[in-house]
PDB file of N, CA and C in Angstrom:
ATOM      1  N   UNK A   1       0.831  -1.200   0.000  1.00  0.00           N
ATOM      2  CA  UNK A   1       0.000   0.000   0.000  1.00  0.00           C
ATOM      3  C   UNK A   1       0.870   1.255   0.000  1.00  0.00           C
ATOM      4  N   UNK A   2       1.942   1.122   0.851  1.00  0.00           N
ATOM      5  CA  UNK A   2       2.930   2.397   0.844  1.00  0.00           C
ATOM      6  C   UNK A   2       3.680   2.674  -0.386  1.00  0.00           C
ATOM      7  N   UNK A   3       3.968   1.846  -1.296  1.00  0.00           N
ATOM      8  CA  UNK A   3       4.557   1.840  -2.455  1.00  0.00           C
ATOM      9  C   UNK A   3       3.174   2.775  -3.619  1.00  0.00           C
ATOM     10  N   UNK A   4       2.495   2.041  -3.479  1.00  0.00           N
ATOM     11  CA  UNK A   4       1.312   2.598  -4.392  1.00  0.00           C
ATOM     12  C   UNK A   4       0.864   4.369  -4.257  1.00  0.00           C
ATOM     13  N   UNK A   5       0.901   4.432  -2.729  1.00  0.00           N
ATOM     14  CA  UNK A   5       0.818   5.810  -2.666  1.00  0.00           C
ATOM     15  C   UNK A   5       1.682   6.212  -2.944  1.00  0.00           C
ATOM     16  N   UNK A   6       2.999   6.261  -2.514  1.00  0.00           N
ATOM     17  CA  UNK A   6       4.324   6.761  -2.721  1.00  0.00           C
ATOM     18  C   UNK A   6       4.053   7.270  -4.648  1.00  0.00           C
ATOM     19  N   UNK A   7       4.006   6.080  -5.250  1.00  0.00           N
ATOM     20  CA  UNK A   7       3.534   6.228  -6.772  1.00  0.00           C
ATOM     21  C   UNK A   7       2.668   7.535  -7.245  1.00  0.00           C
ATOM     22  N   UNK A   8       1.638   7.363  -7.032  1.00  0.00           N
ATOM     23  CA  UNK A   8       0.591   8.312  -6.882  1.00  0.00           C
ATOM     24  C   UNK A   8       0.764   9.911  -6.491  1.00  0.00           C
ATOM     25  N   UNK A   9       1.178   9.622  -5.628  1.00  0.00           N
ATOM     26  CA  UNK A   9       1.645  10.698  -5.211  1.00  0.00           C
ATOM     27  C   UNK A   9       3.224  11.652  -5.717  1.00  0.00           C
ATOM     28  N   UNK A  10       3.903  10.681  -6.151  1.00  0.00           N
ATOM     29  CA  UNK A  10       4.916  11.174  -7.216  1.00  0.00           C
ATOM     30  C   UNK A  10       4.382  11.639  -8.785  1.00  0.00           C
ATOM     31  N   UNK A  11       3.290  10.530  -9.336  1.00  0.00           N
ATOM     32  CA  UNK A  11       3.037  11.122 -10.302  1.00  0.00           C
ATOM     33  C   UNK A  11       1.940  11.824 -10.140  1.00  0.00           C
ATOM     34  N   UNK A  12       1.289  11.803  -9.380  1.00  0.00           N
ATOM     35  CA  UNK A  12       0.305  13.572  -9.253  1.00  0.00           C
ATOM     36  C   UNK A  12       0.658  14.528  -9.234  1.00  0.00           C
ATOM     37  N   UNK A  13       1.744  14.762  -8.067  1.00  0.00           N
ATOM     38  CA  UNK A  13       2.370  15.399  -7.660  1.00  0.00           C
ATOM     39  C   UNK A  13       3.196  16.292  -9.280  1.00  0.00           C
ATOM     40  N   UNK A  14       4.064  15.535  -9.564  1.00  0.00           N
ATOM     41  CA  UNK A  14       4.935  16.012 -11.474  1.00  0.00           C
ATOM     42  C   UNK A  14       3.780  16.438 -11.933  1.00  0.00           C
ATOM     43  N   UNK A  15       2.832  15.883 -12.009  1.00  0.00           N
ATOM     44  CA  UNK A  15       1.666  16.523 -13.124  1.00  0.00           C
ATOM     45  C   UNK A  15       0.938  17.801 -12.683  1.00  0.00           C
ATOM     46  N   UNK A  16       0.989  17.927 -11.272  1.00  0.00           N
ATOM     47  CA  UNK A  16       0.538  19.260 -10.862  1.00  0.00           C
ATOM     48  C   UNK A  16       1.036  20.299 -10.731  1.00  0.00           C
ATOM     49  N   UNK A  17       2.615  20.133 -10.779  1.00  0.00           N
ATOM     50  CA  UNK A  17       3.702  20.804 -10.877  1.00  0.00           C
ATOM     51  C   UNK A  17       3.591  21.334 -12.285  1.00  0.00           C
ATOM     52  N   UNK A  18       3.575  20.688 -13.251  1.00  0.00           N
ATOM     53  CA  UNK A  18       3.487  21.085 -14.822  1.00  0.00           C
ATOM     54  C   UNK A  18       2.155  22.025 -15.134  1.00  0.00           C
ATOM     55  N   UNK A  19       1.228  21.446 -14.487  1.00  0.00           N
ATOM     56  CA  UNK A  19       0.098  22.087 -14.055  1.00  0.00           C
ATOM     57  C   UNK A  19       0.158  23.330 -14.041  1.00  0.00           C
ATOM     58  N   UNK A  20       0.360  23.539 -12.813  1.00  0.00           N
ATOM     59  CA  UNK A  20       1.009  25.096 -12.010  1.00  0.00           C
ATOM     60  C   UNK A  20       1.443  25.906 -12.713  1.00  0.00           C
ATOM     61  N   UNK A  21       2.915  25.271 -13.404  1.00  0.00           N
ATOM     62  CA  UNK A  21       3.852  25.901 -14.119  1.00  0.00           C
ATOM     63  C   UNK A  21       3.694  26.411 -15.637  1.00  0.00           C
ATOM     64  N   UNK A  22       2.198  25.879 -16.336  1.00  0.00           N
ATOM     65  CA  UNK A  22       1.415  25.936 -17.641  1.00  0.00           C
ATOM     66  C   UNK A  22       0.395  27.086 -16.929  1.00  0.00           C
ATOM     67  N   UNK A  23      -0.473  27.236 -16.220  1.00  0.00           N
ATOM     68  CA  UNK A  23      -1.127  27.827 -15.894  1.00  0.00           C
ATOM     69  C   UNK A  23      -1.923  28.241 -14.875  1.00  0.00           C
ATOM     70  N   UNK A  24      -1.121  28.045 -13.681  1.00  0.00           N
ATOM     71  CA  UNK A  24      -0.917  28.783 -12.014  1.00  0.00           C
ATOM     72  C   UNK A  24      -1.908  28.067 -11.348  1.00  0.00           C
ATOM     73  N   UNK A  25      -1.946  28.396 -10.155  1.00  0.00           N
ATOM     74  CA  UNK A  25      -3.325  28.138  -9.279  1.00  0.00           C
ATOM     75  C   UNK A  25      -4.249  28.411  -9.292  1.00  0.00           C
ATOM     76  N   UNK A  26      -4.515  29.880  -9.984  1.00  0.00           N
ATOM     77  CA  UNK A  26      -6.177  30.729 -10.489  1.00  0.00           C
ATOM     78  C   UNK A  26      -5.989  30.054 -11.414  1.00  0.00           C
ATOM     79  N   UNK A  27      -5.583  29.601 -12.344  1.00  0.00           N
ATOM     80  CA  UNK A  27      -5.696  29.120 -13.816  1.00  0.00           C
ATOM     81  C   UNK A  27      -6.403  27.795 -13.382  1.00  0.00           C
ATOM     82  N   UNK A  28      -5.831  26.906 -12.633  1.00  0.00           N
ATOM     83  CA  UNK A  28      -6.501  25.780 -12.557  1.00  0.00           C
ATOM     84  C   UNK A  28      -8.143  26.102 -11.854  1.00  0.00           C
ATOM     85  N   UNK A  29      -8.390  27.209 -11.104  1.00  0.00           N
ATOM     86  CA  UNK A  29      -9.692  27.312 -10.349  1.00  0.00           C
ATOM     87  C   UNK A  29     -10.278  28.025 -11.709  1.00  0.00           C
ATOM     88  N   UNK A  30      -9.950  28.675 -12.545  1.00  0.00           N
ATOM     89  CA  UNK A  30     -10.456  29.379 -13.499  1.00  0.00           C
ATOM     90  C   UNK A  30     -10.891  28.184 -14.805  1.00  0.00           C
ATOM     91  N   UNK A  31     -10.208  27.241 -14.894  1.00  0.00           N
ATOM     92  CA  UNK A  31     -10.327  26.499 -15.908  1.00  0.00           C
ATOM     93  C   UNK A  31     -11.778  25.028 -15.456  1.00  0.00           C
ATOM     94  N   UNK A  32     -12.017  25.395 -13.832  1.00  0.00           N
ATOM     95  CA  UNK A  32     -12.630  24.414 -13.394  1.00  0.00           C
ATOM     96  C   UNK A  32     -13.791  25.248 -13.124  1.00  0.00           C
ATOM     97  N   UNK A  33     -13.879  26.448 -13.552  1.00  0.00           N
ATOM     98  CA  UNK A  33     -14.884  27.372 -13.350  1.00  0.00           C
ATOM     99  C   UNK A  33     -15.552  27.322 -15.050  1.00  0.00           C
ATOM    100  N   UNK A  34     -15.487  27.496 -15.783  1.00  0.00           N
ATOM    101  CA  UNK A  34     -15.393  27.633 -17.428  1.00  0.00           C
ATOM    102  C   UNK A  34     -16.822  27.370 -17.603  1.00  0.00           C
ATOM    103  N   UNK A  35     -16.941  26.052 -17.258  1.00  0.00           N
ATOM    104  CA  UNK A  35     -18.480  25.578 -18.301  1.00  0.00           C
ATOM    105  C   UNK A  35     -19.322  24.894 -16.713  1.00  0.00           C
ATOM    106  N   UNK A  36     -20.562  24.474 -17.162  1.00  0.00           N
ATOM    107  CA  UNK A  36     -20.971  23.693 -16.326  1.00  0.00           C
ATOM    108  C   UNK A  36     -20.777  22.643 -15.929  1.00  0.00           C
ATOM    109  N   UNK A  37     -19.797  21.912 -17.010  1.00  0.00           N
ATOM    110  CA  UNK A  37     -19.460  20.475 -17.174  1.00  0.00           C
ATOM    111  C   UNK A  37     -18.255  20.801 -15.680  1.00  0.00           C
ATOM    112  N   UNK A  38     -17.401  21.548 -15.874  1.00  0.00           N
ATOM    113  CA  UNK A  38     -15.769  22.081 -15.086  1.00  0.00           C
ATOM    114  C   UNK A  38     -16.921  22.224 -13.958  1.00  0.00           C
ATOM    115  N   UNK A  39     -17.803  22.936 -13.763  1.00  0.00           N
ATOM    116  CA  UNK A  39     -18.442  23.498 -12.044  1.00  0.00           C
ATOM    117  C   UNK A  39     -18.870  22.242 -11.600  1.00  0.00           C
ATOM    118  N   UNK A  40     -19.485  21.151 -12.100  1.00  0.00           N
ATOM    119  CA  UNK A  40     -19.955  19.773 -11.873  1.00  0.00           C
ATOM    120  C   UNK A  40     -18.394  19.306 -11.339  1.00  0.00           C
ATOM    121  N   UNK A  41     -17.603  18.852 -12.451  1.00  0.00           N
ATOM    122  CA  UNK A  41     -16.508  18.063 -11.569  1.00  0.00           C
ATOM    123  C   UNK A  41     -15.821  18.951 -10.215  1.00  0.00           C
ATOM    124  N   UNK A  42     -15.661  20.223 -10.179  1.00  0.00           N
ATOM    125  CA  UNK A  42     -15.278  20.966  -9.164  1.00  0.00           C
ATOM    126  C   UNK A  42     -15.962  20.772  -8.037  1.00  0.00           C
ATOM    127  N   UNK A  43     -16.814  20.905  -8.176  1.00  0.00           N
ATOM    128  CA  UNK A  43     -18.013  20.642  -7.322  1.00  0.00           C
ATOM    129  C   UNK A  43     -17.922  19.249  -6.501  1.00  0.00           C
ATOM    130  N   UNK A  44     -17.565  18.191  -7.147  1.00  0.00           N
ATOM    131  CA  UNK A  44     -17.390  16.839  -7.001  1.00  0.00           C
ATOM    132  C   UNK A  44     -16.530  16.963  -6.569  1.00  0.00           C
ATOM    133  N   UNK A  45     -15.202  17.015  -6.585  1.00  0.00           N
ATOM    134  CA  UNK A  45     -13.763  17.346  -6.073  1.00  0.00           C
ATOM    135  C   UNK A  45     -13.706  18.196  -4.769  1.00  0.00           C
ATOM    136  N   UNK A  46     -14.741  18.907  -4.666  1.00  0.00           N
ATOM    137  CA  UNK A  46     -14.606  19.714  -3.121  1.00  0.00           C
ATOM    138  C   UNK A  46     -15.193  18.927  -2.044  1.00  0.00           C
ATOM    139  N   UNK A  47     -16.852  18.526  -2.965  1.00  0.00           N
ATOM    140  CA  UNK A  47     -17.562  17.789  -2.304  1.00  0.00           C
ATOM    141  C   UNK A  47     -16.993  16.436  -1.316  1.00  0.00           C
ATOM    142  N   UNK A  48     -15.952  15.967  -2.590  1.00  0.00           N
ATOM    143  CA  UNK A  48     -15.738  14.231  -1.999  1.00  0.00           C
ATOM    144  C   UNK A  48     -14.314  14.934  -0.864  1.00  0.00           C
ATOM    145  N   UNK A  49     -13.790  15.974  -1.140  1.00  0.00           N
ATOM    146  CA  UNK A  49     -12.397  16.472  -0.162  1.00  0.00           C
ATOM    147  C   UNK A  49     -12.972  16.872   1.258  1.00  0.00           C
ATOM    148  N   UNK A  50     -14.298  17.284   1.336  1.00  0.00           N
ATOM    149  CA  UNK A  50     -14.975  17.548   2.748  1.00  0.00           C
ATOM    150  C   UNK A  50     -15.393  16.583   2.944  1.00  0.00           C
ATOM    151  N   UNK A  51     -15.530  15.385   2.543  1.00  0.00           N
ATOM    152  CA  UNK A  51     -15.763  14.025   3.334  1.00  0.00           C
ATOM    153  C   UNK A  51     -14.808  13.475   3.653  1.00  0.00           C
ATOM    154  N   UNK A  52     -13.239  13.647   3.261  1.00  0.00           N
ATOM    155  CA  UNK A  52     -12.260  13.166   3.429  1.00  0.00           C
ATOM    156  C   UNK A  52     -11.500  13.904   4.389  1.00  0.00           C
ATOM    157  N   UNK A  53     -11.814  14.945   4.487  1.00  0.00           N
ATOM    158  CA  UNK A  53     -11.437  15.362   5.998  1.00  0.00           C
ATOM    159  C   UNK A  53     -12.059  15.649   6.911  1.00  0.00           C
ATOM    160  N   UNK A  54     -13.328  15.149   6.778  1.00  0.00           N
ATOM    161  CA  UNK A  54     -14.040  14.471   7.945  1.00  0.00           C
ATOM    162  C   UNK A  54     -13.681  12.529   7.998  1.00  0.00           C
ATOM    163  N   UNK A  55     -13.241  12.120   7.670  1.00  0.00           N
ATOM    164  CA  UNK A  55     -12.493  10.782   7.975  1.00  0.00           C
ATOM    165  C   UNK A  55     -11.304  10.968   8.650  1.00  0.00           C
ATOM    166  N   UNK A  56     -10.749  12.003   8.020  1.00  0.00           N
ATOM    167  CA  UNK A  56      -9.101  12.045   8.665  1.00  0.00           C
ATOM    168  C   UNK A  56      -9.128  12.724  10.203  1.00  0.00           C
ATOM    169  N   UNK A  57     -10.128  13.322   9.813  1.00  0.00           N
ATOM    170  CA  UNK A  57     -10.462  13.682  11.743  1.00  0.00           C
ATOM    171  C   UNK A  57     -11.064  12.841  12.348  1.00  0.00           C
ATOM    172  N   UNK A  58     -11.719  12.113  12.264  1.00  0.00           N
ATOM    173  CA  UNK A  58     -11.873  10.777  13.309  1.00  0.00           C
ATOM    174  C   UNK A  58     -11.187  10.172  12.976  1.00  0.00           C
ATOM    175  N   UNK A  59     -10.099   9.624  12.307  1.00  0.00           N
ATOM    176  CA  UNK A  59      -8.888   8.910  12.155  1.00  0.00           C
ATOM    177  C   UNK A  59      -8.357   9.581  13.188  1.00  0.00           C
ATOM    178  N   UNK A  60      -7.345  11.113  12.870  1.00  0.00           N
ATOM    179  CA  UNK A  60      -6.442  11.347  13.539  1.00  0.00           C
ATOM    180  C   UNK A  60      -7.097  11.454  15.240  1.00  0.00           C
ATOM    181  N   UNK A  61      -8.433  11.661  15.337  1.00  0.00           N
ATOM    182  CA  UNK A  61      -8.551  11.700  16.687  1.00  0.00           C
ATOM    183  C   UNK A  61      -8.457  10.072  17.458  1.00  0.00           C
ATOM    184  N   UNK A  62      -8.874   9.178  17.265  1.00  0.00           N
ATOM    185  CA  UNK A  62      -8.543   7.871  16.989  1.00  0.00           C
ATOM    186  C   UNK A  62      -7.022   7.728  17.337  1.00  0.00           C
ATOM    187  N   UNK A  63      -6.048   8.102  16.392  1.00  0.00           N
ATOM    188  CA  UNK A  63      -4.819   7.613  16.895  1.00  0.00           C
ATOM    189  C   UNK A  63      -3.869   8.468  17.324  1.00  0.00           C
ATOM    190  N   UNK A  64      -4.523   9.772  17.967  1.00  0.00           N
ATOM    191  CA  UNK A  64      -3.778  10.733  18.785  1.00  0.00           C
ATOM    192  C   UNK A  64      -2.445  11.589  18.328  1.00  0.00           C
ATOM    193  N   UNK A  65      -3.355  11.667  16.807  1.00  0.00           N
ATOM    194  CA  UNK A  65      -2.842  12.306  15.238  1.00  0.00           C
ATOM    195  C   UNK A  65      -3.064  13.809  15.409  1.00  0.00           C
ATOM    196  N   UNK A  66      -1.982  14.740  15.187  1.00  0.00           N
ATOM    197  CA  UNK A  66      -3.123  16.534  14.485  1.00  0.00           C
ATOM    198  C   UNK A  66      -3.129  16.498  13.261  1.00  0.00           C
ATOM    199  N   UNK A  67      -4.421  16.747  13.313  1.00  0.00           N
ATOM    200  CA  UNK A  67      -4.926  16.743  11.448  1.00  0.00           C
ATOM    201  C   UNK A  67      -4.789  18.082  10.699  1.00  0.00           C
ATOM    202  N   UNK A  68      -4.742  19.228  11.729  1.00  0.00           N
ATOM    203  CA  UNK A  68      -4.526  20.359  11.239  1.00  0.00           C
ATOM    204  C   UNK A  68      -3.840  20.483   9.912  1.00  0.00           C
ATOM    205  N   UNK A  69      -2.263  20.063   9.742  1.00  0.00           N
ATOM    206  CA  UNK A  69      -1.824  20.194   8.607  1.00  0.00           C
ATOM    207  C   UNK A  69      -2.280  19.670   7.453  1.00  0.00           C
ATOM    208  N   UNK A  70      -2.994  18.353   7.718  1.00  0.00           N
ATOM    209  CA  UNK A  70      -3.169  17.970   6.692  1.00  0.00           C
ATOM    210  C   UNK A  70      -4.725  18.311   6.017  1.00  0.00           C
ATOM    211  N   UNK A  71      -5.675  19.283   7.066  1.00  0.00           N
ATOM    212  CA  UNK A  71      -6.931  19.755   6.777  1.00  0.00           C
ATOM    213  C   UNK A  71      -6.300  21.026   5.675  1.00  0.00           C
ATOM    214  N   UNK A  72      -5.091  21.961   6.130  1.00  0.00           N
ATOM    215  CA  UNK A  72      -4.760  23.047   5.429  1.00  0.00           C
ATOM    216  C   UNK A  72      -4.693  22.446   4.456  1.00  0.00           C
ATOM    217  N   UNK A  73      -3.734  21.502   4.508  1.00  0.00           N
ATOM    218  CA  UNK A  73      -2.859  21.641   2.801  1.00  0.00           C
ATOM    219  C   UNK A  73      -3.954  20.466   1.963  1.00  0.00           C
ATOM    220  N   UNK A  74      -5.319  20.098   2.287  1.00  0.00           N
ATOM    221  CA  UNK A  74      -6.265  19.089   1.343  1.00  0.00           C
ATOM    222  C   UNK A  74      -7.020  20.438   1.107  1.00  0.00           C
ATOM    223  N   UNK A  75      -7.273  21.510   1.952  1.00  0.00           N
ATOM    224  CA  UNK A  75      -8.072  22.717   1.442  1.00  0.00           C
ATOM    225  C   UNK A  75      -7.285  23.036   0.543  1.00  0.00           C
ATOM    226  N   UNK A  76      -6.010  23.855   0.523  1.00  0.00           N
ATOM    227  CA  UNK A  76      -5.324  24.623  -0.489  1.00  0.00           C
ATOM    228  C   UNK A  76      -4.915  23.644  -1.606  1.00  0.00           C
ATOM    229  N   UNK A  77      -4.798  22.531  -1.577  1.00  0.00           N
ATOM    230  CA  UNK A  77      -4.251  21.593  -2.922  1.00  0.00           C
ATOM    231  C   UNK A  77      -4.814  20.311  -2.925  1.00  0.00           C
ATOM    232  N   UNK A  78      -6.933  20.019  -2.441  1.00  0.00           N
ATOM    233  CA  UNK A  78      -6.887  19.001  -2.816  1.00  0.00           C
ATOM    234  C   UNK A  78      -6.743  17.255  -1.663  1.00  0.00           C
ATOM    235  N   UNK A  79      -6.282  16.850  -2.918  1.00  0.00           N
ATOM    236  CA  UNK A  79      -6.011  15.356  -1.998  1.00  0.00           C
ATOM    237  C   UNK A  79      -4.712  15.111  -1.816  1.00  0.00           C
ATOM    238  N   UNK A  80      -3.632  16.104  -1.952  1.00  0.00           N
ATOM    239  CA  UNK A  80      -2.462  16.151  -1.344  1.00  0.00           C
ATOM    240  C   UNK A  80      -2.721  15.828  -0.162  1.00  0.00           C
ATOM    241  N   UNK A  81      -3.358  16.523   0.442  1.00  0.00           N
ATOM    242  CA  UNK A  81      -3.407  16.137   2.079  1.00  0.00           C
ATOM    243  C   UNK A  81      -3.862  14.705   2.629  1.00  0.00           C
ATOM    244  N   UNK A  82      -5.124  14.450   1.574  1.00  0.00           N
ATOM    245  CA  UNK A  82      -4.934  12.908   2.401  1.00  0.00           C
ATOM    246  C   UNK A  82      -4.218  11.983   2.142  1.00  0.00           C
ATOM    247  N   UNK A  83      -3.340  11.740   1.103  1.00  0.00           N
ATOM    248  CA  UNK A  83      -2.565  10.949   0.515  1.00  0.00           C
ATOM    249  C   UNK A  83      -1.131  11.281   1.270  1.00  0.00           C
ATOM    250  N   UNK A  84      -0.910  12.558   1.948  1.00  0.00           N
ATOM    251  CA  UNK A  84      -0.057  12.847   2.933  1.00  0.00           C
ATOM    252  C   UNK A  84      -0.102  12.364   4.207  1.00  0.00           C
ATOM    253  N   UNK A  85      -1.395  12.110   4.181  1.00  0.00           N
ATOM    254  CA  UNK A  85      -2.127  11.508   5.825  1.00  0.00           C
ATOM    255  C   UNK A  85      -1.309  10.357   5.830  1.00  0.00           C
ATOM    256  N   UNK A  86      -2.468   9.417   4.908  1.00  0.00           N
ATOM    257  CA  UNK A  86      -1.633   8.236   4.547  1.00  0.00           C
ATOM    258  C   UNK A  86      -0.864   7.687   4.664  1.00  0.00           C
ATOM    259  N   UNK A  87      -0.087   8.579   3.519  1.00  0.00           N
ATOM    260  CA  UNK A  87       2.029   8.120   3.819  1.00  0.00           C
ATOM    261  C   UNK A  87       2.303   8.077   4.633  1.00  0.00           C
ATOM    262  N   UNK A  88       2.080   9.259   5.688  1.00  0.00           N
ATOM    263  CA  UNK A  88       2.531   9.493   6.769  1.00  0.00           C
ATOM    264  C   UNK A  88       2.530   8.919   8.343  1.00  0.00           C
ATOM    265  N   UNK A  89       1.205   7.874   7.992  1.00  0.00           N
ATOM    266  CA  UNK A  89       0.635   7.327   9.317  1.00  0.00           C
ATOM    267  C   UNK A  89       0.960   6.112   9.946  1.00  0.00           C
ATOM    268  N   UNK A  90       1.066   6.318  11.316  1.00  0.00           N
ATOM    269  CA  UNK A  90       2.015   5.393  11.747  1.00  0.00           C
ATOM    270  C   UNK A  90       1.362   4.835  13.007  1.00  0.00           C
ATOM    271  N   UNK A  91       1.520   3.596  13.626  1.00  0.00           N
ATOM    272  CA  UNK A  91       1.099   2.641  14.164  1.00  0.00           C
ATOM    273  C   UNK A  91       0.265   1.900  13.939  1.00  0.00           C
ATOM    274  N   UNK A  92      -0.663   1.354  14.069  1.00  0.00           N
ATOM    275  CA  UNK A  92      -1.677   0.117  13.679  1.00  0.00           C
ATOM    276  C   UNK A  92      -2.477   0.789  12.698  1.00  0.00           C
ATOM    277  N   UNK A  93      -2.246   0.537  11.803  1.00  0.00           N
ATOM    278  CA  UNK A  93      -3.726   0.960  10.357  1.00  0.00           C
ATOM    279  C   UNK A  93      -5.237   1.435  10.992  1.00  0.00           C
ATOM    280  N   UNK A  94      -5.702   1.741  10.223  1.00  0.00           N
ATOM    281  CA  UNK A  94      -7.287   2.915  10.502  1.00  0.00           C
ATOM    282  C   UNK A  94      -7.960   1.343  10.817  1.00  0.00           C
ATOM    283  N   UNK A  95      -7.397   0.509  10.068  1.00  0.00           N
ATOM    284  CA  UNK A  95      -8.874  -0.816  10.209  1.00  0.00           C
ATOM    285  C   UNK A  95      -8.434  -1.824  11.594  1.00  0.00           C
ATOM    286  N   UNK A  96      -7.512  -1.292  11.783  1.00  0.00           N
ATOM    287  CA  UNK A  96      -7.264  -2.406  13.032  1.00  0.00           C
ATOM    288  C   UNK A  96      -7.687  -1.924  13.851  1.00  0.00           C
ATOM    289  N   UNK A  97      -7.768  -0.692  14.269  1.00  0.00           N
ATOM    290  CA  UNK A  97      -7.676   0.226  15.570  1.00  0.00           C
ATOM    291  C   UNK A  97      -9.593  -0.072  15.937  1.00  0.00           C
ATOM    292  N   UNK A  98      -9.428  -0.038  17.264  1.00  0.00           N
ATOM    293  CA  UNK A  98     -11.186  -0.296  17.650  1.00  0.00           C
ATOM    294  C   UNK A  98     -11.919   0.900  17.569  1.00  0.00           C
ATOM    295  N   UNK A  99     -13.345   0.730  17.335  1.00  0.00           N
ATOM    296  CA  UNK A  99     -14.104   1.828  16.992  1.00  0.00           C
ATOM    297  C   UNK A  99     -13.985   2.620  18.159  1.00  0.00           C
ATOM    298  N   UNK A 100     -14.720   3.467  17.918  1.00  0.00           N
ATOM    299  CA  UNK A 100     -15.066   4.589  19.253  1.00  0.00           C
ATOM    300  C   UNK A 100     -16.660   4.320  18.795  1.00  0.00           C
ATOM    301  N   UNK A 101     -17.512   4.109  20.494  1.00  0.00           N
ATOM    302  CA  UNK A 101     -18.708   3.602  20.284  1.00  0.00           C
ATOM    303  C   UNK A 101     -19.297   5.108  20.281  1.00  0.00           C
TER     304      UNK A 101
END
């Protein structure tokens, strides 16, 4: 699993970089603004990123994680942040750990 993200996250990462570097950060919010088709997937992309950091906060509260950084940087860029979570997380996996009733 750590390999795969590692992957992912290298090649997202290059492609968003090229991204950036073709046509900035307003460019990408501007280009996802354009038509209705771009406001639909944007829309989808914010939508599914506020469910994902509502997971990573009962994750990180769960394993005595701060999610802070990784709430900033999934707001400002996305699913950088949870794929940072991810990489980053350490002791017993999200599925082993016992619920909170």
């Amino acid at each position: 699993m750590r390999t795969v993200l590692i992957l992912v996250l290298a090649a997202f990462g290059a492609f968003s970089l090229y991204v950036m570097w073709e046509v900035g950060y307003v460019g990408i919010w501007q280009a996802g603004m354009a038509s209705m088709g771009a406001w639909q997937v944007l829309l989808d992309l914010v939508i599914t990123s506020l469910i994902l950091l509502g997971f990573l906060w009962r994750d990180a509260k769960l394993a005595g994680r701060t999610v802070w950084p990784f709430a900033l940087i999934t707001l400002a860029t996305g699913t950088f942040g949870p794929l940072l979570y991810l990489l980053l997380e350490r002791g017993p996996s999200a599925a082993a750990r016992p619920r909170a009733a």
